[in-house]
Structure formats: C-alpha cells, structure tokens
Protein backbone atom coordinates (compact mmCIF):
# COMPACT_ATOMS: atom_id res chain seq x y z
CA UNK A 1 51.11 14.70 98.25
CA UNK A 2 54.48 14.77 99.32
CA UNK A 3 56.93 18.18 99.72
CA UNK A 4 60.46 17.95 98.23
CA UNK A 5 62.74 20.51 99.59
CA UNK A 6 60.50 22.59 101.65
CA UNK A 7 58.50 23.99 98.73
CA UNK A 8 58.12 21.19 95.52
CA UNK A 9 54.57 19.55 95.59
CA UNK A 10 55.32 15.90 94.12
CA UNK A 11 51.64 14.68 93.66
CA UNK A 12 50.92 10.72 94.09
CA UNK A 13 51.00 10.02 90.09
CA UNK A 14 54.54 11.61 89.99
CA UNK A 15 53.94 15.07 88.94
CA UNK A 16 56.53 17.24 90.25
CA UNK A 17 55.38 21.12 89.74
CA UNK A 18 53.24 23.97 91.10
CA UNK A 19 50.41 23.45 93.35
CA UNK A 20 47.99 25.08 90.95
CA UNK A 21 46.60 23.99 87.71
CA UNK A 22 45.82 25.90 84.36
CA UNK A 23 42.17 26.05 84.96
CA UNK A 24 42.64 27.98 88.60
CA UNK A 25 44.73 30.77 86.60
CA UNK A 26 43.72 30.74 83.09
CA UNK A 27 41.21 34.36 83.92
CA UNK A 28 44.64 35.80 84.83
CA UNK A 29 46.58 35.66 81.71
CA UNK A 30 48.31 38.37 80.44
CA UNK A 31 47.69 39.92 84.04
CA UNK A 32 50.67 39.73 85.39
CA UNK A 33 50.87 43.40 87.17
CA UNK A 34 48.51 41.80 89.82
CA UNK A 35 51.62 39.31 90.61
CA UNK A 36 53.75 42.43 90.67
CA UNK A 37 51.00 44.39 92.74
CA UNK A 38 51.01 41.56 95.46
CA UNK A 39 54.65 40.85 95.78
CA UNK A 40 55.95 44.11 95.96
C-alpha cells in the first residue's frame, strides 16, 4: 500500500479510498453521533 498526499491509501490493485471496508463499519450505520461523540 502506498500513501498519496500524506493521507490517501492507494492499495496495490489501484483502489484509491479509505482504509476501511464496508464490512468493518456496516454495525455502525445510521450511528453517526458516535463520529460526532469522538471528534468533538
């Protein structure tokens, strides 16, 4: 895995996105005050 710009995980098949996958947040939908929570 390579890191474009300081913060873009470009993965060795060419995917340029997050570093996380649907499966590792899909329990967290529509939970978004715990984003909120930790961030503020």
């Amino acid at each position: 895995m390579e890191i474009i710009e300081g913060y873009i995980p470009q993965g060795k098949d060419e995917y340029i996105g997050a570093g996380v996958s649907s499966h590792q947040i899909i329990e967290h939908k529509e939970k978004w005050e715990k984003v909120v929570r930790l961030l503020s």
